[in-house]
PDB file of N, CA and C in Angstrom:
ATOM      1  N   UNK A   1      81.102  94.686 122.363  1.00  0.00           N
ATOM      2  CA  UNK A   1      81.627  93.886 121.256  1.00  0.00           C
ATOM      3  C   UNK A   1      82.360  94.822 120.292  1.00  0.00           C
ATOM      4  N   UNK A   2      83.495  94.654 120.086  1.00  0.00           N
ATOM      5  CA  UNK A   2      84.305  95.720 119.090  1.00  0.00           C
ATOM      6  C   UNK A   2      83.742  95.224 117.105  1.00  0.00           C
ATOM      7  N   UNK A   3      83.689  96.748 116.689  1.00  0.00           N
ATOM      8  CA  UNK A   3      83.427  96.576 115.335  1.00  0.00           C
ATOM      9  C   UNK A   3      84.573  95.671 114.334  1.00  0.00           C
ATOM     10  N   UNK A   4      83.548  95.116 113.500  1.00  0.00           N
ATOM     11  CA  UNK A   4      84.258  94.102 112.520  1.00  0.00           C
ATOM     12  C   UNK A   4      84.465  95.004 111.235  1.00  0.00           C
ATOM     13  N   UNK A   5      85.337  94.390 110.609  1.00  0.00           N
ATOM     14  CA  UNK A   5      85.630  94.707 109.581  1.00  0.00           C
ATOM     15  C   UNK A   5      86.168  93.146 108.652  1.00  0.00           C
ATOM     16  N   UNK A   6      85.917  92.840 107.648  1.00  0.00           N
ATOM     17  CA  UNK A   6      86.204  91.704 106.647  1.00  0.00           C
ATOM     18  C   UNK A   6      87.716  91.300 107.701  1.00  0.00           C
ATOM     19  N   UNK A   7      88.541  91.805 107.390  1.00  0.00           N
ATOM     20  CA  UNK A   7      90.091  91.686 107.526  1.00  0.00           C
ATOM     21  C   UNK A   7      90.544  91.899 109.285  1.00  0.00           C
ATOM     22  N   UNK A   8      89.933  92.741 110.021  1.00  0.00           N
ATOM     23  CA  UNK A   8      90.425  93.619 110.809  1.00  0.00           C
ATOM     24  C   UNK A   8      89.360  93.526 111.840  1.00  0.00           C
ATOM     25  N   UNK A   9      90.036  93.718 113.421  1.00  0.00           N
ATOM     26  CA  UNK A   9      89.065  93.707 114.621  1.00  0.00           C
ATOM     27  C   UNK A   9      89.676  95.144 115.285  1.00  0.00           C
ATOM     28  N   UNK A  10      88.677  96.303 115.151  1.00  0.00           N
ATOM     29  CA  UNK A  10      89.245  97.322 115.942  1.00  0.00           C
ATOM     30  C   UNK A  10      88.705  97.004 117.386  1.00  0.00           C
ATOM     31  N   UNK A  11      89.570  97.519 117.962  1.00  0.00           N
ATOM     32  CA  UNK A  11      90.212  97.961 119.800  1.00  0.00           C
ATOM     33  C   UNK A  11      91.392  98.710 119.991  1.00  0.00           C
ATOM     34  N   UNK A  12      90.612  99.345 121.068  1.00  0.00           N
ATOM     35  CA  UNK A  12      91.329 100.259 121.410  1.00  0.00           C
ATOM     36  C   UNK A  12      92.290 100.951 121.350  1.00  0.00           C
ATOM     37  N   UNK A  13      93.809 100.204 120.767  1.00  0.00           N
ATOM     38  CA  UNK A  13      94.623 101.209 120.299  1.00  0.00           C
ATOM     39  C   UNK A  13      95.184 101.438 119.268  1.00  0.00           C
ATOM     40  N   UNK A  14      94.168 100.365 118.258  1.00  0.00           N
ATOM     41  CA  UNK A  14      94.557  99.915 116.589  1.00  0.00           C
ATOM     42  C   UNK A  14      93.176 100.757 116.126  1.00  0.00           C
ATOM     43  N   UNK A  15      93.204 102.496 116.814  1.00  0.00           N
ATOM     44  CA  UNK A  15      92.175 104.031 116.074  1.00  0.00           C
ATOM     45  C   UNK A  15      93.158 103.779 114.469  1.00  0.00           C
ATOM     46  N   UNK A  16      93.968 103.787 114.419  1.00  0.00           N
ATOM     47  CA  UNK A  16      94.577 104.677 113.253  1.00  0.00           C
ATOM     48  C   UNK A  16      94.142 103.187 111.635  1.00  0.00           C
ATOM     49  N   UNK A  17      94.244 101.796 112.212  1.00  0.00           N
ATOM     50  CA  UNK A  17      93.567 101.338 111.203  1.00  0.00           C
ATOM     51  C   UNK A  17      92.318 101.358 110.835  1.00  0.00           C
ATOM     52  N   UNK A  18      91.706 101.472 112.071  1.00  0.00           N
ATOM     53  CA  UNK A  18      90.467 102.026 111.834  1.00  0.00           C
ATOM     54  C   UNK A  18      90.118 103.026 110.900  1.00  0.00           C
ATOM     55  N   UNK A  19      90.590 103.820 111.191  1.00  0.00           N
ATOM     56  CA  UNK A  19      90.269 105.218 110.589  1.00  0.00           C
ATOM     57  C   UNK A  19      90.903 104.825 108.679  1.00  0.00           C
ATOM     58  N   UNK A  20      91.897 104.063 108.436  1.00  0.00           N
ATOM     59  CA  UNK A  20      92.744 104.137 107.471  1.00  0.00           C
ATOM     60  C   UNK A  20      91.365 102.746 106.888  1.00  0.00           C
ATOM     61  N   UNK A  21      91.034 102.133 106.980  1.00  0.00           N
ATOM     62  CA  UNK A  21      90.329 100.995 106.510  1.00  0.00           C
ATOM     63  C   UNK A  21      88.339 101.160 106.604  1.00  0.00           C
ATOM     64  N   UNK A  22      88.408 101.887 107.369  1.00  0.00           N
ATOM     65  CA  UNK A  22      86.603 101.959 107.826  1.00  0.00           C
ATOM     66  C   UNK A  22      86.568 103.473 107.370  1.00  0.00           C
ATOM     67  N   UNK A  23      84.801 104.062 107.103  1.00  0.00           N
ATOM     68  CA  UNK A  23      84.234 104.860 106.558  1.00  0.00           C
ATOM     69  C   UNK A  23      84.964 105.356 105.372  1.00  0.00           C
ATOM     70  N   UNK A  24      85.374 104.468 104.537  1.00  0.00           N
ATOM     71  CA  UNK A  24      85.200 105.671 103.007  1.00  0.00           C
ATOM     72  C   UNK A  24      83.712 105.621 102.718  1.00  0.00           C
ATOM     73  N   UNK A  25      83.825 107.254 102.153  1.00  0.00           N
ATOM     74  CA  UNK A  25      82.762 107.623 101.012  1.00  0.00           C
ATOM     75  C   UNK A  25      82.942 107.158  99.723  1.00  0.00           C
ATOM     76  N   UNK A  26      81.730 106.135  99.431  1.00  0.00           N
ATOM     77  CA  UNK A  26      81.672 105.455  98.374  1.00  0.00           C
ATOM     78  C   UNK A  26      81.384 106.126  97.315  1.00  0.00           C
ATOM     79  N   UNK A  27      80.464 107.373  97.595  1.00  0.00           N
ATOM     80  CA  UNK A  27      80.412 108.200  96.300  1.00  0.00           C
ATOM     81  C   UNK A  27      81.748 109.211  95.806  1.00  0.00           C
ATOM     82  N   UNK A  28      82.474 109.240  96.592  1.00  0.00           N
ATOM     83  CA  UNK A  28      83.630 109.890  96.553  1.00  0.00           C
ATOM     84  C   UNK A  28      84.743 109.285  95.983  1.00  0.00           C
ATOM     85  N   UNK A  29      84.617 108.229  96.295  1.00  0.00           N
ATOM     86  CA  UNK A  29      85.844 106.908  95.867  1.00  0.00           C
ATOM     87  C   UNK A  29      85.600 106.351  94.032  1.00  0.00           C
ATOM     88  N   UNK A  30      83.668 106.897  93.613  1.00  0.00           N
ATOM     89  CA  UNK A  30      83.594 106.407  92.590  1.00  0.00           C
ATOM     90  C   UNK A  30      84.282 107.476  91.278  1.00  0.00           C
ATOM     91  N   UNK A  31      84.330 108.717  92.014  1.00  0.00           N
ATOM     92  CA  UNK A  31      84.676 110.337  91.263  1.00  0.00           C
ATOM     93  C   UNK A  31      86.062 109.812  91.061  1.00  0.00           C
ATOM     94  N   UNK A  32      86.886 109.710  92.324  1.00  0.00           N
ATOM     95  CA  UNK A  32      88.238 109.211  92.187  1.00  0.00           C
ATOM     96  C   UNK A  32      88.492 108.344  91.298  1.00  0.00           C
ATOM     97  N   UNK A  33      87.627 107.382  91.115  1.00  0.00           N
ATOM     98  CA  UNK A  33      88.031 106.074  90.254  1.00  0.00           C
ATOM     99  C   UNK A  33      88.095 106.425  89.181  1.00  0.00           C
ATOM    100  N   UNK A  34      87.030 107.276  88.883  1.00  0.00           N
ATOM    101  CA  UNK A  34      86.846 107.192  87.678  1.00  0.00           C
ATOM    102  C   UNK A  34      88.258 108.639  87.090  1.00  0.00           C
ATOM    103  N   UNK A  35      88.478 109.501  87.788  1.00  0.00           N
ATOM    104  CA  UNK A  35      89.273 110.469  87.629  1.00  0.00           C
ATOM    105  C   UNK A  35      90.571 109.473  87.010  1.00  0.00           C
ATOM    106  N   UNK A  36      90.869 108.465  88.038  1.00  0.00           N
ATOM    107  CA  UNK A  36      91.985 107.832  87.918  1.00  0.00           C
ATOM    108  C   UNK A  36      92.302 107.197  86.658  1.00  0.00           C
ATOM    109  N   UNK A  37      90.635 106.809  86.497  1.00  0.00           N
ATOM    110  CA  UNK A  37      90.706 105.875  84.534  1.00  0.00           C
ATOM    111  C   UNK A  37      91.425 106.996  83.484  1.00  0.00           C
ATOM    112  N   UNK A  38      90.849 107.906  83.614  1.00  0.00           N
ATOM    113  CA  UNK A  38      90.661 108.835  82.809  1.00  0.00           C
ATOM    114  C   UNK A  38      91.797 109.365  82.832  1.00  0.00           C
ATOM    115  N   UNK A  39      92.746 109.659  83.557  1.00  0.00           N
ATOM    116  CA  UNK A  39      94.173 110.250  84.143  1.00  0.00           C
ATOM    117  C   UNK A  39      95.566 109.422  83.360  1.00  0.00           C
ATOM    118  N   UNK A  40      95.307 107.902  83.928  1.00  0.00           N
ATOM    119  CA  UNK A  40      95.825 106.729  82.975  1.00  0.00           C
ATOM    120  C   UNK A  40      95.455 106.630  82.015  1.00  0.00           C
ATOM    121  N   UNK A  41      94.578 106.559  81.083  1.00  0.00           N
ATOM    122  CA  UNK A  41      94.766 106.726  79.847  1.00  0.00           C
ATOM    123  C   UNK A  41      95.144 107.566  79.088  1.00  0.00           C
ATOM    124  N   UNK A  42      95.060 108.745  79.418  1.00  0.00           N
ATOM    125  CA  UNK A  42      95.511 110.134  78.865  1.00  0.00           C
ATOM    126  C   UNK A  42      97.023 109.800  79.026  1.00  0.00           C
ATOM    127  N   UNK A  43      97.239 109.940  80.548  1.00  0.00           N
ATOM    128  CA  UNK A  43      98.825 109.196  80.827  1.00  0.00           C
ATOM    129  C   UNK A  43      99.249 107.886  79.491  1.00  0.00           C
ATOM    130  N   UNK A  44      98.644 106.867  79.913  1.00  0.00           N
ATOM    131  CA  UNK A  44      99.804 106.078  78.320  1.00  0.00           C
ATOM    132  C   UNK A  44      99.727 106.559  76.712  1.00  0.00           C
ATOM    133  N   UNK A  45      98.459 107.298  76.478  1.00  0.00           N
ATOM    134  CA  UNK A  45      98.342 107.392  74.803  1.00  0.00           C
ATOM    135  C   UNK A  45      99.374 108.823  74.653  1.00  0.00           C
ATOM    136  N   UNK A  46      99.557 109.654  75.852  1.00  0.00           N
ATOM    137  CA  UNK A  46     100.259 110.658  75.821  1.00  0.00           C
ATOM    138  C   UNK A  46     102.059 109.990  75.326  1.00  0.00           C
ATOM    139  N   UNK A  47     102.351 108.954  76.174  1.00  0.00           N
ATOM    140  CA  UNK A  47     103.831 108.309  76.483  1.00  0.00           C
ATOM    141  C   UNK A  47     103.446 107.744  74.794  1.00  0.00           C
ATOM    142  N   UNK A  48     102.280 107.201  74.632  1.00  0.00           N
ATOM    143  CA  UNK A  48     102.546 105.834  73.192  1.00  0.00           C
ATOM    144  C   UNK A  48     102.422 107.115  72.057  1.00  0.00           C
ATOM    145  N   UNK A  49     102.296 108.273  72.017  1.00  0.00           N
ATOM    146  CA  UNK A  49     102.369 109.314  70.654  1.00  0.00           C
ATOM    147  C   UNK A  49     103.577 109.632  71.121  1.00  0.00           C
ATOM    148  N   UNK A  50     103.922 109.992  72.206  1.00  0.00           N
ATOM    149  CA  UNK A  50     105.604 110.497  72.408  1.00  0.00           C
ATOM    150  C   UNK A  50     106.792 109.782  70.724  1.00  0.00           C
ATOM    151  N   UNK A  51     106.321 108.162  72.152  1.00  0.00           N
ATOM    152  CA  UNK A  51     106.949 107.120  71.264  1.00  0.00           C
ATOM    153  C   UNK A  51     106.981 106.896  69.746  1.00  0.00           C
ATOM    154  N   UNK A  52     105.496 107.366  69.447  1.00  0.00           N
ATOM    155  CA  UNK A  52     105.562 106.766  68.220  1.00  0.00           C
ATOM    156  C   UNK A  52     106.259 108.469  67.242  1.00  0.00           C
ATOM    157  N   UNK A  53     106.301 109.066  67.680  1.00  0.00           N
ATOM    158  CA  UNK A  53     106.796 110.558  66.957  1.00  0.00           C
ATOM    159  C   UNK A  53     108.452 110.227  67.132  1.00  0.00           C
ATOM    160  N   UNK A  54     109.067 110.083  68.027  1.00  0.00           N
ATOM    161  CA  UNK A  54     110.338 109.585  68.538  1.00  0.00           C
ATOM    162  C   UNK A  54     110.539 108.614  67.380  1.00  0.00           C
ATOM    163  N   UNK A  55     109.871 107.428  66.982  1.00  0.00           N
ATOM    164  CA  UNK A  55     110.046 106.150  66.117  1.00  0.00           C
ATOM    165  C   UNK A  55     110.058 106.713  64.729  1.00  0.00           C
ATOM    166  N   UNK A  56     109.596 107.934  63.951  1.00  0.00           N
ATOM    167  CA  UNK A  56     109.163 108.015  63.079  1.00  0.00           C
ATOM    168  C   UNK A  56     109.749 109.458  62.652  1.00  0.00           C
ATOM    169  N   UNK A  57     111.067 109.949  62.896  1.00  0.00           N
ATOM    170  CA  UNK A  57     111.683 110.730  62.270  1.00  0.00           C
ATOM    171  C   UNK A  57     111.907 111.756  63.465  1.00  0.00           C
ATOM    172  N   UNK A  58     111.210 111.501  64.842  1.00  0.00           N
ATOM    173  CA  UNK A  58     112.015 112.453  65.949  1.00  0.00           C
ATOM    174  C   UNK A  58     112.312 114.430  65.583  1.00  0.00           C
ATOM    175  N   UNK A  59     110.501 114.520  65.072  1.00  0.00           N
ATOM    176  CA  UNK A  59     110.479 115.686  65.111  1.00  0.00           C
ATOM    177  C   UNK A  59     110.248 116.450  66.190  1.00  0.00           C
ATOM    178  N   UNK A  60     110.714 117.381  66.377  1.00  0.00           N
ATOM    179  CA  UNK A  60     110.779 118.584  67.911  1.00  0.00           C
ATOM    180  C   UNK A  60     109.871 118.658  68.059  1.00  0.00           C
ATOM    181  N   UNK A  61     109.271 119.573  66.886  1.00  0.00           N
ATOM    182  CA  UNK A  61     107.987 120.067  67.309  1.00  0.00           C
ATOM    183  C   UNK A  61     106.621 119.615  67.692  1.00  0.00           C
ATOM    184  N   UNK A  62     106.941 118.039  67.329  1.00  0.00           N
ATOM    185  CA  UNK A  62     105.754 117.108  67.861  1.00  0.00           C
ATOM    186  C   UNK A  62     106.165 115.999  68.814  1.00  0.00           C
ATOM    187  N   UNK A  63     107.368 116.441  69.841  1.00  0.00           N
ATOM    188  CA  UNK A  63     107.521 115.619  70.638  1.00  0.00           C
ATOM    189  C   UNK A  63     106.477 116.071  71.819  1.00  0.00           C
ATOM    190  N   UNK A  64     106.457 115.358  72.951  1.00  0.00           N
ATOM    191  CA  UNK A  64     105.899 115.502  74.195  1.00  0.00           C
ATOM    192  C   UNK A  64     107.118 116.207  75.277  1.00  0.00           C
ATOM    193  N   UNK A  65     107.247 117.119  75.931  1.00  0.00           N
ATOM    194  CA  UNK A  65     108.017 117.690  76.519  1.00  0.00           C
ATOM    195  C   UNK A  65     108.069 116.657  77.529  1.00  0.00           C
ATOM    196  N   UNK A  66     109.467 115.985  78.257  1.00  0.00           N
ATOM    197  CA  UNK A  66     109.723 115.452  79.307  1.00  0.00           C
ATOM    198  C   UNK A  66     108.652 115.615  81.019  1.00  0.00           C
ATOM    199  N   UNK A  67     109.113 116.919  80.895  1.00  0.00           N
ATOM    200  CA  UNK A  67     107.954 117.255  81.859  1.00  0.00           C
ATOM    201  C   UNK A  67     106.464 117.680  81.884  1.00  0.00           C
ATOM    202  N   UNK A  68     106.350 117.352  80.674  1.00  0.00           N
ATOM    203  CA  UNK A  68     104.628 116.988  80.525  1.00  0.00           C
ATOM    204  C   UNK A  68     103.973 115.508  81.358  1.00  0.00           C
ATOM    205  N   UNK A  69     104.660 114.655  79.942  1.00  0.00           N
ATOM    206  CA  UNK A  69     105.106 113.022  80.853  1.00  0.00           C
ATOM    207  C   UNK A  69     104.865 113.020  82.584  1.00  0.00           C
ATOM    208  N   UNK A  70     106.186 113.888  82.771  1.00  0.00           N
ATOM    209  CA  UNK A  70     105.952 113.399  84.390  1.00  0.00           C
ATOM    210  C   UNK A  70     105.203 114.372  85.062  1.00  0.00           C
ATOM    211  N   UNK A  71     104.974 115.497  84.844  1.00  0.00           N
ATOM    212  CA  UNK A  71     103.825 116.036  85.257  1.00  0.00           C
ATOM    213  C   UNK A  71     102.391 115.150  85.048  1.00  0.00           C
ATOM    214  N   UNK A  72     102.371 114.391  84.282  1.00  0.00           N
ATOM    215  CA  UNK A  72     101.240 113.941  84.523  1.00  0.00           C
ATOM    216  C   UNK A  72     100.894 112.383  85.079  1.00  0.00           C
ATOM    217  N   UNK A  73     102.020 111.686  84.591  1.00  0.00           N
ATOM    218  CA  UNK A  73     102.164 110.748  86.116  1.00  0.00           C
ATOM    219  C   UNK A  73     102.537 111.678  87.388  1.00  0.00           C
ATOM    220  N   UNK A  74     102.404 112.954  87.737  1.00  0.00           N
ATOM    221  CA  UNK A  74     102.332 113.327  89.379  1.00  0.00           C
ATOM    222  C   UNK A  74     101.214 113.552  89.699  1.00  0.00           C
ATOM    223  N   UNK A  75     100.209 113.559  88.739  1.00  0.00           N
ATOM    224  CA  UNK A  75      98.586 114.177  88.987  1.00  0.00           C
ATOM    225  C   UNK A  75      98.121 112.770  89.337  1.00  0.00           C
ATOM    226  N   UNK A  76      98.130 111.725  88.906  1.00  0.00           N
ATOM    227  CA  UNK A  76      98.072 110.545  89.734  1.00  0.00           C
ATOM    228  C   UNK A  76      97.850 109.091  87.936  1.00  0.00           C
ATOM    229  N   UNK A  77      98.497 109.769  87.160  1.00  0.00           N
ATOM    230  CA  UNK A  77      98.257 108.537  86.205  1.00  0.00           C
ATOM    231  C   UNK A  77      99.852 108.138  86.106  1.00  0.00           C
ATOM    232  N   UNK A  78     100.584 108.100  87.109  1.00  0.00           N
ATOM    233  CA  UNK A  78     101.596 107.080  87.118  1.00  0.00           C
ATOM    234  C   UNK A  78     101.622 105.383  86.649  1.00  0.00           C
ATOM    235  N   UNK A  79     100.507 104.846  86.895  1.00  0.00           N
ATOM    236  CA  UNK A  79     100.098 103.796  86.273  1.00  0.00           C
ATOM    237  C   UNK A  79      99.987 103.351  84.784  1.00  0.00           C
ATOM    238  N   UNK A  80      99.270 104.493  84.458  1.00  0.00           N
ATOM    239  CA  UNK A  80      99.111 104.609  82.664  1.00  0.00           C
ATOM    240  C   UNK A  80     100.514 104.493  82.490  1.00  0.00           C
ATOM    241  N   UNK A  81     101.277 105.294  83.238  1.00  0.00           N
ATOM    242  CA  UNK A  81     103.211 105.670  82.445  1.00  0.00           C
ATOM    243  C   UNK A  81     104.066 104.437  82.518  1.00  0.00           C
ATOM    244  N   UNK A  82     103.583 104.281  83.873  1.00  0.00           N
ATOM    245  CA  UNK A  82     104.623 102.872  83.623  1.00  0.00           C
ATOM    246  C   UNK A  82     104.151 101.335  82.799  1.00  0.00           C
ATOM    247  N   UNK A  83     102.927 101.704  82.532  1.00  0.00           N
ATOM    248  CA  UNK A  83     102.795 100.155  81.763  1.00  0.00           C
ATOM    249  C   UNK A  83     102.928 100.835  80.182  1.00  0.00           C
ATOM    250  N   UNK A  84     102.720 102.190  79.818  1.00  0.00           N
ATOM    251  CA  UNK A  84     103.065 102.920  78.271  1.00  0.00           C
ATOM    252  C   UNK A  84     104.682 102.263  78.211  1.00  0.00           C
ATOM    253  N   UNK A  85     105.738 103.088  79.430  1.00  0.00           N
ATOM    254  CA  UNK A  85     107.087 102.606  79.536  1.00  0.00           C
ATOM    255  C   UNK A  85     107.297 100.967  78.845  1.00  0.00           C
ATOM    256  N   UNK A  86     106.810 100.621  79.447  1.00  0.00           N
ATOM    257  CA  UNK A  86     107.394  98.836  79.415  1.00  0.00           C
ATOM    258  C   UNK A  86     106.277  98.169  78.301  1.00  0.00           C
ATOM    259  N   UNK A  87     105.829  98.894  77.787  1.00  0.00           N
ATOM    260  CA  UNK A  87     104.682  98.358  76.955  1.00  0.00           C
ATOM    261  C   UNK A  87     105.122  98.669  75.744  1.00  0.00           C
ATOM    262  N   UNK A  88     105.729 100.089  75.251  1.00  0.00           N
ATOM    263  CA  UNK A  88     106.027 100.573  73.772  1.00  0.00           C
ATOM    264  C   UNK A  88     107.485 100.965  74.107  1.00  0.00           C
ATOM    265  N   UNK A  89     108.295 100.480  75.373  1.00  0.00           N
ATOM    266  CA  UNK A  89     109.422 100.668  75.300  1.00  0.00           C
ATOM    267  C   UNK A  89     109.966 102.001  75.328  1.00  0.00           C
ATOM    268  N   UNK A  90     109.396 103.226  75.793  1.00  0.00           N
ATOM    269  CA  UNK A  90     109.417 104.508  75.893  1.00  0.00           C
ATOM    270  C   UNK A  90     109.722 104.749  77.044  1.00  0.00           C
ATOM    271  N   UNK A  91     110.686 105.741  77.386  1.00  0.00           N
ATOM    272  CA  UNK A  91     111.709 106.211  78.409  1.00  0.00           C
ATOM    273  C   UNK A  91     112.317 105.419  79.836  1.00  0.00           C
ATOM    274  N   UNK A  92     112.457 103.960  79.116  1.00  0.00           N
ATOM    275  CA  UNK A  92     112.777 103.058  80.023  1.00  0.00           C
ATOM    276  C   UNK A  92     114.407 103.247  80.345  1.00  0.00           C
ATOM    277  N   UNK A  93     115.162 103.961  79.847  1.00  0.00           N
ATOM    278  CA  UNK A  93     116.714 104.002  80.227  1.00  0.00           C
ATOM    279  C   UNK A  93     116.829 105.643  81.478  1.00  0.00           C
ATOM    280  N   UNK A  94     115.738 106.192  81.245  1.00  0.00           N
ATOM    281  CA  UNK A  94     115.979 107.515  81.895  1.00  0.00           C
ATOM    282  C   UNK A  94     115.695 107.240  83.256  1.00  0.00           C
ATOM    283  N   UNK A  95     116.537 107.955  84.138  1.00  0.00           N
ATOM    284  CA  UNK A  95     116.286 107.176  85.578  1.00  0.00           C
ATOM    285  C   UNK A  95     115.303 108.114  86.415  1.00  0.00           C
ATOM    286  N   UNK A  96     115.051 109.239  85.736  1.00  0.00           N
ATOM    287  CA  UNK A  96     113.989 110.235  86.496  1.00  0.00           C
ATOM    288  C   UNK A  96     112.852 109.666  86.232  1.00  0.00           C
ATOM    289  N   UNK A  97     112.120 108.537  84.890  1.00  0.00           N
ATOM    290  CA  UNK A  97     111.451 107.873  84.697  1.00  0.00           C
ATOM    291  C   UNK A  97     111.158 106.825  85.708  1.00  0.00           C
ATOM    292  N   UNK A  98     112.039 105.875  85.729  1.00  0.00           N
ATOM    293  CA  UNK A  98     112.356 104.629  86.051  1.00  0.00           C
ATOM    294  C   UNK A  98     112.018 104.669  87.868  1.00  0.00           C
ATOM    295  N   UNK A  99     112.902 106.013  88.482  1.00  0.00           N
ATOM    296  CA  UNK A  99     112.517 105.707  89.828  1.00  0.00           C
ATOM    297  C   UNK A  99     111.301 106.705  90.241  1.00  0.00           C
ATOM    298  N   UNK A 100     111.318 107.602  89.268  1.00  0.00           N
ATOM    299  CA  UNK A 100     109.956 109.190  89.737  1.00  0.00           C
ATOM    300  C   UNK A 100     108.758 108.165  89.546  1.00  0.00           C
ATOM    301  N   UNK A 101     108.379 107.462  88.308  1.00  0.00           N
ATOM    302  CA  UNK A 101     106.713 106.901  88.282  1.00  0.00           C
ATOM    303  C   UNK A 101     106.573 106.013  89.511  1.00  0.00           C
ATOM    304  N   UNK A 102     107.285 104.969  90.137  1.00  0.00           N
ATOM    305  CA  UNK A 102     106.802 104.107  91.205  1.00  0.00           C
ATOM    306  C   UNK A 102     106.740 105.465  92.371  1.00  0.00           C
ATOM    307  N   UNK A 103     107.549 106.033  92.479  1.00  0.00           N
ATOM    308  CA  UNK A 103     107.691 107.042  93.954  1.00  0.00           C
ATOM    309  C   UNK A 103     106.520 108.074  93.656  1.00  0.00           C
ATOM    310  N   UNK A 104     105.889 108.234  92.438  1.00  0.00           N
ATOM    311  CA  UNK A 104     105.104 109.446  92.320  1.00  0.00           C
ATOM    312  C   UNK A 104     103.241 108.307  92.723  1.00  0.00           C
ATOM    313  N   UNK A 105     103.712 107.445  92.210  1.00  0.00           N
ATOM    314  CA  UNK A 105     102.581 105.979  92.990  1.00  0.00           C
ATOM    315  C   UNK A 105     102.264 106.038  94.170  1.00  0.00           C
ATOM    316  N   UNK A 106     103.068 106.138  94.675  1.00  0.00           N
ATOM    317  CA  UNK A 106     103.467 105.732  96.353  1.00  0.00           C
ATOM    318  C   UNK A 106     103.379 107.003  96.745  1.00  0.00           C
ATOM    319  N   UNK A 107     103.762 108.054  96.565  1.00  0.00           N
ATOM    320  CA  UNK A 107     102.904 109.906  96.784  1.00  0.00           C
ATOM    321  C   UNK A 107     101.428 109.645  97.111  1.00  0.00           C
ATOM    322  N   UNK A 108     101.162 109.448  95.557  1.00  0.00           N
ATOM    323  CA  UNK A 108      99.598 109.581  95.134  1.00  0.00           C
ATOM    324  C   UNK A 108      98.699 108.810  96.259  1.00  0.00           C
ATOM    325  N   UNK A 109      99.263 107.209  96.678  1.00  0.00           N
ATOM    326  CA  UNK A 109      98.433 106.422  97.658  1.00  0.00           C
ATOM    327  C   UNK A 109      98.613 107.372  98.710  1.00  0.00           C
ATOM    328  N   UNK A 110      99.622 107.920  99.257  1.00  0.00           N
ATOM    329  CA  UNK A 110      99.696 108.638 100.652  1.00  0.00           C
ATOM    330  C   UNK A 110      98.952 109.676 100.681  1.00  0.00           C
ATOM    331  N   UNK A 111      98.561 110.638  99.627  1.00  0.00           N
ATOM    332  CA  UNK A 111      98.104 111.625  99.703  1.00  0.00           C
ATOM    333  C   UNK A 111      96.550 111.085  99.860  1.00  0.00           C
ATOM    334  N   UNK A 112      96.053 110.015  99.173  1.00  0.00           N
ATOM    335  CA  UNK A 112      94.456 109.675  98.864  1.00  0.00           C
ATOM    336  C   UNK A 112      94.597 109.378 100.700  1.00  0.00           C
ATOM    337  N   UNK A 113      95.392 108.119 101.586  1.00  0.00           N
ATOM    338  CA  UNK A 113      95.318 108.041 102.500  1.00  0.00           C
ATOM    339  C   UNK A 113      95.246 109.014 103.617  1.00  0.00           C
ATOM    340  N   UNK A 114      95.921 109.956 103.114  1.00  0.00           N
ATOM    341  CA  UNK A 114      96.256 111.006 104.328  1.00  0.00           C
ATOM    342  C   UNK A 114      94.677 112.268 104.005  1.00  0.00           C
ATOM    343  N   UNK A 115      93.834 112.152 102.951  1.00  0.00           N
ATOM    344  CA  UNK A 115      92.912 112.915 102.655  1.00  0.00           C
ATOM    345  C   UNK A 115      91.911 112.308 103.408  1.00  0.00           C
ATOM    346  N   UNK A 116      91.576 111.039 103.151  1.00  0.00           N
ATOM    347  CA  UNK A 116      90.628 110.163 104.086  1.00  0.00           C
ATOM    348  C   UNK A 116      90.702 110.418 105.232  1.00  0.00           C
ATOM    349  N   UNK A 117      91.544 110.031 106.097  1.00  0.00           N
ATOM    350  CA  UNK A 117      91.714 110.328 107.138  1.00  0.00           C
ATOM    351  C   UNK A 117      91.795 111.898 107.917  1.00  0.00           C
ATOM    352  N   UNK A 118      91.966 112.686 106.991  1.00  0.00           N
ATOM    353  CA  UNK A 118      91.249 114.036 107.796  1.00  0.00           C
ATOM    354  C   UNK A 118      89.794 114.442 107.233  1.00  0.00           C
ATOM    355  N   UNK A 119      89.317 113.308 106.610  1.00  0.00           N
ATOM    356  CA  UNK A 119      87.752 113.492 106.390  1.00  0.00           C
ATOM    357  C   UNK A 119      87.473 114.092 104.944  1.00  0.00           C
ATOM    358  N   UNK A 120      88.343 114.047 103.980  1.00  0.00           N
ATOM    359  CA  UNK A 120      88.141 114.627 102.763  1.00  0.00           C
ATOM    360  C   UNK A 120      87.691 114.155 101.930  1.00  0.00           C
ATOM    361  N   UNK A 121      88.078 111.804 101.510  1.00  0.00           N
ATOM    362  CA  UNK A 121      87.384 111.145 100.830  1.00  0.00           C
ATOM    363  C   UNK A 121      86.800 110.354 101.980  1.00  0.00           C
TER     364      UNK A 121
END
């Protein structure tokens, strides 16, 4: 009898959903989660002080360097950035913004996927 899964019936040559959908480590996934909260919020209050220093006389020395921002939507709080973006209206015309946070998303899932699967989460 082939193993069940909610969604999914593995056989024989559907290994790779298997592997991509069955055995996560649940204690591993909770570190992640919680990394991830913690990542996104830092990520938007970082973008919403940008903004609000930008709104309020656009001093240098207390801006957020560009590549802080996206350095830290690449660590994986792309999420926090893009709802800060469209939320306080902050670096929505810049296109390294606009197309880097969804593509640095779509990194981040591949990399969590591609870690699982060689046995890491």
């Amino acid at each position: 009898m082939p193993r069940r899964w909610p969604l999914f019936t593995v056989r024989g040559p559907s290994r790779l959903s298997y592997r991509l959908f069955m055995g996560w480590n649940i204690d591993k996934l909770k570190v992640l989660g919680i990394y991830l909260a913690i990542i996104n919020v830092v990520t938007f209050v970082t973008f919403a002080w940008d903004k609000h220093v930008a709104a309020t006389g656009n001093d240098v020395s207390k801006r957020v360097p560009e590549a802080h921002l996206l350095a830290l939507s690449l660590v994986g709080g792309s999420v926090g950035g893009l709802l800060a973006m469209y939320t306080v209206r902050h670096k929505t015309r810049k296109w390294y913004f606009v197309w880097g946070l969804p593509l640095f998303m779509v990194l981040f899932i591949g990399v969590v996927l591609y870690a699982h699967m060689m046995g890491v989460l």
